[in-house]
Protein backbone atom coordinates (compact mmCIF):
# COMPACT_ATOMS: atom_id res chain seq x y z
CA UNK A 1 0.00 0.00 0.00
CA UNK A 2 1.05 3.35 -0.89
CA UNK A 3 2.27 5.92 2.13
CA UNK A 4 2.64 9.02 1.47
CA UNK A 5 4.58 12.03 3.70
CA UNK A 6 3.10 15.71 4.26
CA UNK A 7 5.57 18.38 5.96
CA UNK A 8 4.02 21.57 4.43
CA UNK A 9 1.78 21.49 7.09
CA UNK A 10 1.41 19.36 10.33
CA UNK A 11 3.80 16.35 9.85
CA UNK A 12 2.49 12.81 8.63
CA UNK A 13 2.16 10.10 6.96
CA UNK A 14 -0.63 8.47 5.40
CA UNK A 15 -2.00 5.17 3.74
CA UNK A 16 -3.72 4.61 1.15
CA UNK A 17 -4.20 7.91 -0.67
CA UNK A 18 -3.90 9.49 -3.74
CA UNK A 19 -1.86 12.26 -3.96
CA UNK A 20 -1.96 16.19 -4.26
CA UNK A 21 -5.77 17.18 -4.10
CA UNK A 22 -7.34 17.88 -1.06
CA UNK A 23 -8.94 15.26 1.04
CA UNK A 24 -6.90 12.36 -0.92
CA UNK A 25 -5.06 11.52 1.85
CA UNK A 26 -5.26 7.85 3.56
CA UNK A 27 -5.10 6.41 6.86
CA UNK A 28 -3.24 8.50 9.09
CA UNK A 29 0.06 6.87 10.36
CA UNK A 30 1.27 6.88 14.34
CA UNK A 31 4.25 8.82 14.38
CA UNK A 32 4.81 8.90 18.12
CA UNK A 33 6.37 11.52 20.14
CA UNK A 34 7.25 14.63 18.84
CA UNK A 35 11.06 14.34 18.61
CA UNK A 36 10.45 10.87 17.10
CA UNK A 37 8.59 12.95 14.36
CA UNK A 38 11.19 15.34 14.15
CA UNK A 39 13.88 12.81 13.28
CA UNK A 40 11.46 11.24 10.40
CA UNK A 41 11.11 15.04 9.06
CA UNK A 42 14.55 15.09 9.35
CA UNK A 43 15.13 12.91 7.55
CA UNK A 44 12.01 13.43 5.29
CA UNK A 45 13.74 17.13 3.86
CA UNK A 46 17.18 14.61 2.61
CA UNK A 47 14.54 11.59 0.92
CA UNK A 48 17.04 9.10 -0.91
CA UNK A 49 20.35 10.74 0.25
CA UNK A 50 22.08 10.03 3.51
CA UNK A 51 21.87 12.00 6.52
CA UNK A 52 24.67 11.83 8.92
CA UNK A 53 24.17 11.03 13.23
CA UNK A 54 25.57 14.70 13.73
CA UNK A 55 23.17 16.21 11.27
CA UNK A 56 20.19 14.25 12.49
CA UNK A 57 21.17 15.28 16.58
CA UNK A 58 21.83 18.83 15.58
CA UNK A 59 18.41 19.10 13.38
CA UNK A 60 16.42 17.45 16.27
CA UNK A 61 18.35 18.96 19.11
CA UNK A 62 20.34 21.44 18.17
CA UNK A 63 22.85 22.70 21.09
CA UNK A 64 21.01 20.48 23.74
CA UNK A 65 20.89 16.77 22.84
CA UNK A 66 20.92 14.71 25.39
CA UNK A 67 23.78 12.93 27.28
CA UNK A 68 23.62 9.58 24.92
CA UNK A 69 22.50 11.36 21.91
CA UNK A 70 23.39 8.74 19.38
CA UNK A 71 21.82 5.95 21.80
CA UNK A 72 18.11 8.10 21.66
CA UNK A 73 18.29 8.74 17.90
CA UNK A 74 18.96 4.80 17.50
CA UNK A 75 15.88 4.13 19.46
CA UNK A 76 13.98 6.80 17.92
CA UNK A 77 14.76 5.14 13.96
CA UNK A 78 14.59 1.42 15.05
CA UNK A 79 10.89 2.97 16.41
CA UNK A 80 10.47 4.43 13.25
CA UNK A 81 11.47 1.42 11.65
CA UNK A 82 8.82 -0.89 13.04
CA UNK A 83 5.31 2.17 11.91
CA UNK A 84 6.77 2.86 8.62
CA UNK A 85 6.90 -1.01 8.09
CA UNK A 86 7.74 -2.16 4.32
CA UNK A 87 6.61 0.88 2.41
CA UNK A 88 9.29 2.83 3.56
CA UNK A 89 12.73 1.75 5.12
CA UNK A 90 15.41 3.73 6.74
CA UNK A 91 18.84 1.94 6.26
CA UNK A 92 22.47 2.55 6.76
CA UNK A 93 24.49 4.37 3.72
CA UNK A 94 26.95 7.03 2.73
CA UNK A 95 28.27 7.81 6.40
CA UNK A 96 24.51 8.04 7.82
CA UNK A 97 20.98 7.34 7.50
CA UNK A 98 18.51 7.38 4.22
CA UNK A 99 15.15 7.33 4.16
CA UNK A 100 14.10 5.57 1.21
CA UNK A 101 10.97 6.19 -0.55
CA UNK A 102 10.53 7.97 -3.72
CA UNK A 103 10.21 11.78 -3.70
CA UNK A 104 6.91 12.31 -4.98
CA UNK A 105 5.39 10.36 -2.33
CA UNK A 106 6.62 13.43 -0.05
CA UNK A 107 4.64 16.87 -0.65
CA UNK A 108 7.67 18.93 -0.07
CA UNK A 109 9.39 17.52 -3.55
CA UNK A 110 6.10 17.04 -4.97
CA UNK A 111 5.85 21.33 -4.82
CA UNK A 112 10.07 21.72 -5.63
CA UNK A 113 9.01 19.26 -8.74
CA UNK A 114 5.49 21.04 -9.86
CA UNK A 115 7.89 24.68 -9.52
CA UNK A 116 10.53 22.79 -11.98
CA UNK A 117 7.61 21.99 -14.34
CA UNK A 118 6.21 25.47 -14.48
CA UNK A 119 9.93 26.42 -15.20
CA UNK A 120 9.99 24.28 -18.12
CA UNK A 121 6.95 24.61 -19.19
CA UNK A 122 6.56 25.68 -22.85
CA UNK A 123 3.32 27.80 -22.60
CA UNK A 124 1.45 30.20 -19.94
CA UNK A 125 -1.32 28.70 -19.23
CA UNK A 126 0.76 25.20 -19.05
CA UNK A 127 2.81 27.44 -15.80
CA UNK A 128 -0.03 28.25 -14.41
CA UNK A 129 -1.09 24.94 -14.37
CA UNK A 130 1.57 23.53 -12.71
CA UNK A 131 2.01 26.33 -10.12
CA UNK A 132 -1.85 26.05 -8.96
CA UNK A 133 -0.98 22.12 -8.18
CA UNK A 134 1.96 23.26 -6.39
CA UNK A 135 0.31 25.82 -4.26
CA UNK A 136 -2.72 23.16 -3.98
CA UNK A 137 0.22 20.95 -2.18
CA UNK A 138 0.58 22.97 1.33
CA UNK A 139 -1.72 22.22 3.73
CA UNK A 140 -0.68 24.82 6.63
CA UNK A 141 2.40 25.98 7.91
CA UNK A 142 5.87 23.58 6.95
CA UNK A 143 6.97 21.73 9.72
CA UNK A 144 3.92 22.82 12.21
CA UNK A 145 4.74 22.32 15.81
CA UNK A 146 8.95 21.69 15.02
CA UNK A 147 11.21 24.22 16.58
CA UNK A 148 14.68 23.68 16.22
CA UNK A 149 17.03 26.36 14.46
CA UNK A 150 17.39 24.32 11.74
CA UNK A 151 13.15 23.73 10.83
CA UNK A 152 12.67 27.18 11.77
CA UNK A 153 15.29 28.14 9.11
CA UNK A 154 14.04 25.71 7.01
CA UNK A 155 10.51 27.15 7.64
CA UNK A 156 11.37 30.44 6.41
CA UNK A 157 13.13 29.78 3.55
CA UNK A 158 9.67 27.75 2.53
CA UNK A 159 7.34 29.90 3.22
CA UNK A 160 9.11 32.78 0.92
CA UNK A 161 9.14 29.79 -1.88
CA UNK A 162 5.57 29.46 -1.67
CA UNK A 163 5.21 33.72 -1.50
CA UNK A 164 6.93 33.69 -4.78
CA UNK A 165 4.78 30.84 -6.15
CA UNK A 166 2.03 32.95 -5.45
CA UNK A 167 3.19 35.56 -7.06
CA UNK A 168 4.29 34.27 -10.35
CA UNK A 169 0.60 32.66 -10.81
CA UNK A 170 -1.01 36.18 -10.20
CA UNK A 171 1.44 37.64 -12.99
CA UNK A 172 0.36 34.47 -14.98
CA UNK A 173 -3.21 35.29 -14.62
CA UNK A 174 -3.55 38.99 -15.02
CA UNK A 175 -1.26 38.89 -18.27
CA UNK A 176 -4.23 36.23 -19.11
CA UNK A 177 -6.49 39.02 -17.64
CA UNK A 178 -7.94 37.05 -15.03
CA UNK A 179 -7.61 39.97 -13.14
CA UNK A 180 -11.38 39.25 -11.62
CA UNK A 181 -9.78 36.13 -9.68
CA UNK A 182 -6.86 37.52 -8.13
CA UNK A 183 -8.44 40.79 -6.98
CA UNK A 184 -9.94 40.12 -3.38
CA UNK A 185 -6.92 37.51 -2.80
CA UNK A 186 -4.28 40.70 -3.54
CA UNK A 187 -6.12 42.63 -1.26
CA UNK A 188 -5.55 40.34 1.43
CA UNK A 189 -1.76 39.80 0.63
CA UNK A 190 -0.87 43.27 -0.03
CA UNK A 191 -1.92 44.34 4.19
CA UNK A 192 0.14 41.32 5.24
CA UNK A 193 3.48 42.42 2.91
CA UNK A 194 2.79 46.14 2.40
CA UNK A 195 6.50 46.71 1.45
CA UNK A 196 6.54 44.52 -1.55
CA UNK A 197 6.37 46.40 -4.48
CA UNK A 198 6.21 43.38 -7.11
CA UNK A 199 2.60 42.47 -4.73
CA UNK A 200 1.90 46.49 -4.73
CA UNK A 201 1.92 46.42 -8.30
CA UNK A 202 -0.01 43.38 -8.89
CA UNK A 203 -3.21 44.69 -6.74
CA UNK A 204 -2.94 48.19 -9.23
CA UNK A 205 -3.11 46.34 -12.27
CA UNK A 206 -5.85 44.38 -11.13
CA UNK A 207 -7.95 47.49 -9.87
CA UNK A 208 -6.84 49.27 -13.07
CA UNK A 209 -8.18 46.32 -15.29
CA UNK A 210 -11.16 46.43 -12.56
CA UNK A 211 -12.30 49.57 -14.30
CA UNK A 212 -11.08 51.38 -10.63
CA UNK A 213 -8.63 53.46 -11.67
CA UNK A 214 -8.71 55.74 -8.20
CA UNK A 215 -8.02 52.97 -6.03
CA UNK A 216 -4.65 52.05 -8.09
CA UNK A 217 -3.56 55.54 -7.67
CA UNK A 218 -4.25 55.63 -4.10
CA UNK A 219 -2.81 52.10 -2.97
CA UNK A 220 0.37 53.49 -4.88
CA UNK A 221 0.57 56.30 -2.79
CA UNK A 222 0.02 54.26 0.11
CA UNK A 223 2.77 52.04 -1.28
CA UNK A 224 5.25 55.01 -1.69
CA UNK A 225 4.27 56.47 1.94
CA UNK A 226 5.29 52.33 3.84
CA UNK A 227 8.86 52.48 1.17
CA UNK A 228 9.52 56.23 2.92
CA UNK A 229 8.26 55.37 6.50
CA UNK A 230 9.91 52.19 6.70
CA UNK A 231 12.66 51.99 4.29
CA UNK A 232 13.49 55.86 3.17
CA UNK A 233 13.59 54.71 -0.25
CA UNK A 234 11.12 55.74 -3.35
CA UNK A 235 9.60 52.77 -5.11
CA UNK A 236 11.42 51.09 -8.09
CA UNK A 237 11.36 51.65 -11.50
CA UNK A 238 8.60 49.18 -12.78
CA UNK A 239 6.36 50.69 -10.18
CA UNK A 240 6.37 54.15 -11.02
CA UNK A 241 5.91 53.04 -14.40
CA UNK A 242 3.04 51.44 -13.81
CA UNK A 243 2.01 54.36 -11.93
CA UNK A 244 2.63 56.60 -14.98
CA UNK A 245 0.79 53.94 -17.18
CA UNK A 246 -2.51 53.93 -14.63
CA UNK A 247 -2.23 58.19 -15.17
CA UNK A 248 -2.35 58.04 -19.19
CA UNK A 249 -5.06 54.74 -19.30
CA UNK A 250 -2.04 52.88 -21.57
CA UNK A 251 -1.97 50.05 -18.61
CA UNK A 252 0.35 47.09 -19.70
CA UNK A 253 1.06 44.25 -17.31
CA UNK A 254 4.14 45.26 -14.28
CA UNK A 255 6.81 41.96 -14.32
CA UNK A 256 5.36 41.21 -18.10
CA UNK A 257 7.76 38.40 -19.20
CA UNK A 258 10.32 39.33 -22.24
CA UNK A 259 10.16 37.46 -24.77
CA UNK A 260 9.02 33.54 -23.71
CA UNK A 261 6.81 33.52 -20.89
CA UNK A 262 9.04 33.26 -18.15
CA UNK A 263 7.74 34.18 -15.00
CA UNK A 264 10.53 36.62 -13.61
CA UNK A 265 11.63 36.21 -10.00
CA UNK A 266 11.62 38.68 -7.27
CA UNK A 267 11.75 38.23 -3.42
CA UNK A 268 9.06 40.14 -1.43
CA UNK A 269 10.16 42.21 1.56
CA UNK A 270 8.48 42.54 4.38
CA UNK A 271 8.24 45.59 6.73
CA UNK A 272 8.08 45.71 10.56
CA UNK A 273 5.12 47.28 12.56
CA UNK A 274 4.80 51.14 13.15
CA UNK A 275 5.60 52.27 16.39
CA UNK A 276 9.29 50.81 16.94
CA UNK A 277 11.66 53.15 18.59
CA UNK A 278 13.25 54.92 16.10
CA UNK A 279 16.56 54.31 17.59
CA UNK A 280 15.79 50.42 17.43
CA UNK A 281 15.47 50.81 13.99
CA UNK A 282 18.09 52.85 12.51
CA UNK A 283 20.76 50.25 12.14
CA UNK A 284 17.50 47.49 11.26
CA UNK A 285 16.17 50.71 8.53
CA UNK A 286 19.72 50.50 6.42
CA UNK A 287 20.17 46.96 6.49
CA UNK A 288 16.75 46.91 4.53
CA UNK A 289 17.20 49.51 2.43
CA UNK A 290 20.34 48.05 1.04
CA UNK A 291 18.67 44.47 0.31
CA UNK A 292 15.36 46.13 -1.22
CA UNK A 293 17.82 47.92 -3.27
CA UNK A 294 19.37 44.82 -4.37
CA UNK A 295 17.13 42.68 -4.98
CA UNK A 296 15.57 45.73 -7.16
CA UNK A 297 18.63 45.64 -9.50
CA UNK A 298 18.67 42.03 -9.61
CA UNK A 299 15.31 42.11 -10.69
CA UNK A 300 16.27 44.59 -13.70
CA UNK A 301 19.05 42.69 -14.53
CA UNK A 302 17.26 39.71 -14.86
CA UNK A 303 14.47 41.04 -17.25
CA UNK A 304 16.71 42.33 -19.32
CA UNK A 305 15.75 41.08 -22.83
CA UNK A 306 18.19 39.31 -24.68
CA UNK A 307 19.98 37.65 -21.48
């Protein structure tokens, strides 16, 4: 019988069910305690390549293992060993530990794999086919309930994966002008990250396709007020054009791809809460300008036709 593993979310494993779409999953699976589940997920992030003892005590444990650390992760995988059963089996190998089932029986490769395919992908609506199944793979937050440096690490760097999923559909489907679909969702998004500009943009092309031309204007100012607050920095470039697009009614998608499709790539940045000391936030202030510049001329550089 198939079993299957789920990590973006609450961690486990199931029997019995079919994949990606919602409510396919099986039986659920005992995992046991919740360092015993840690050292599956552990392993889990590394499927079909060896993990090492010092890797698996200092993802589990971090700087306070306990005094027989090897002895408890031994117990924990011979444990582990026993509910997993035949249809998966952890065995010695390459200086450690592998977990060995295939990767698309584990919904974090399933999404890294459906992001690959929109990548390849030889048509638009082909991308945005693939990155709806990938976003239709998370379940909740990655490693719920797991905090060690490491899976809260981990945890980040997922979670901005996913942000930049999201926002490669939405460019996807208001160059499609499915601008209708994505409007209440950007709404939403654009209060949670109100210092991304590529997300700022998004929600003025929508309400500029919406027919509500005042409302771009006005979330752009907004927009420019957070970058000077927060940030002392002007918005980018492809913003302001937008801007001067929304002004003159000639409106063309922000991030349009160049040439193929594409989807181009640009990290969101997110802002702290009004009301810090400014003297907290002087050193915390230049830091961020610096990377929101950066990433903005990576961003050029990258749609750069031609390259």
């Amino acid at each position: 019988m198939v079993l299957e593993f789920a990590v973006l979310g609450r961690l486990g494993a199931y029997r019995g069910g079919t994949g990606e779409a919602a409510g396919s999953r099986g039986e659920a699976v005992d995992l046991g305690t919740a360092r015993q589940r840690a050292v599956l997920a552990a392993l889990l992030v590394n499927t079909g390549s060896p993990v090492t003892v010092a890797q698996l005590i200092d993802r589990v444990w971090a700087d306070r293992p306990p005094k027989r650390g090897a002895d408890a992760l031994y117990t924990y995988l011979s444990r582990l060993r026993r509910v997993l059963g035949d249809d998966a089996g952890i065995v010695r190998g390459g200086g450690g530990f592998v977990l060995t089932v295939e990767p698309c029986a584990v919904d974090l490769h399933r999404f890294h794999e459906l992001l690959a395919e929109a990548r390849r992908a030889a048509d638009p609506a082909t991308a945005a086919g693939c990155l709806e199944r990938a976003l239709a793979v998370w379940r909740g937050e990655p490693f719920a309930g797991l905090d060690t440096p490491w899976f809260n690490a981990l945890r980040v760097a997922l979670e901005s994966e996913h942000h930049v999923a999201q926002l490669d559909l939405t460019d996807l489907r208001l160059c499609a002008g499915r601008h209708g679909e994505v409007l209440s969702t950007l709404c939403v998004r654009t209060a949670e990250h109100p210092l991304d500009e590529r997300l700022a943009g998004q929600l003025m092309l929508a309400l500029a396709q919406s027919g509500r031309t005042a409302e771009a204007l006005e979330h752009y100012r907004t927009t420019r007020d957070h970058l000077r607050e927060e940030l002392g920095i002007d918005p980018g470039l492809p913003l302001r054009r937008l801007h001067e697009q929304i002004l003159t009614g000639e409106v063309e998608p922000l991030w349009a791809p160049l040439g193929r499709w594409a989807v181009v790539r640009r990290r969101g940045v997110t802002g702290r809460r009004r009301g810090t000391r400014v003297a907290e936030r002087r050193g915390e202030r230049a830091e961020r300008r610096r990377s929101v510049v950066q990433q903005r001329d990576a961003a050029a550089d990258r749609r750069r036709p031609g390259e």
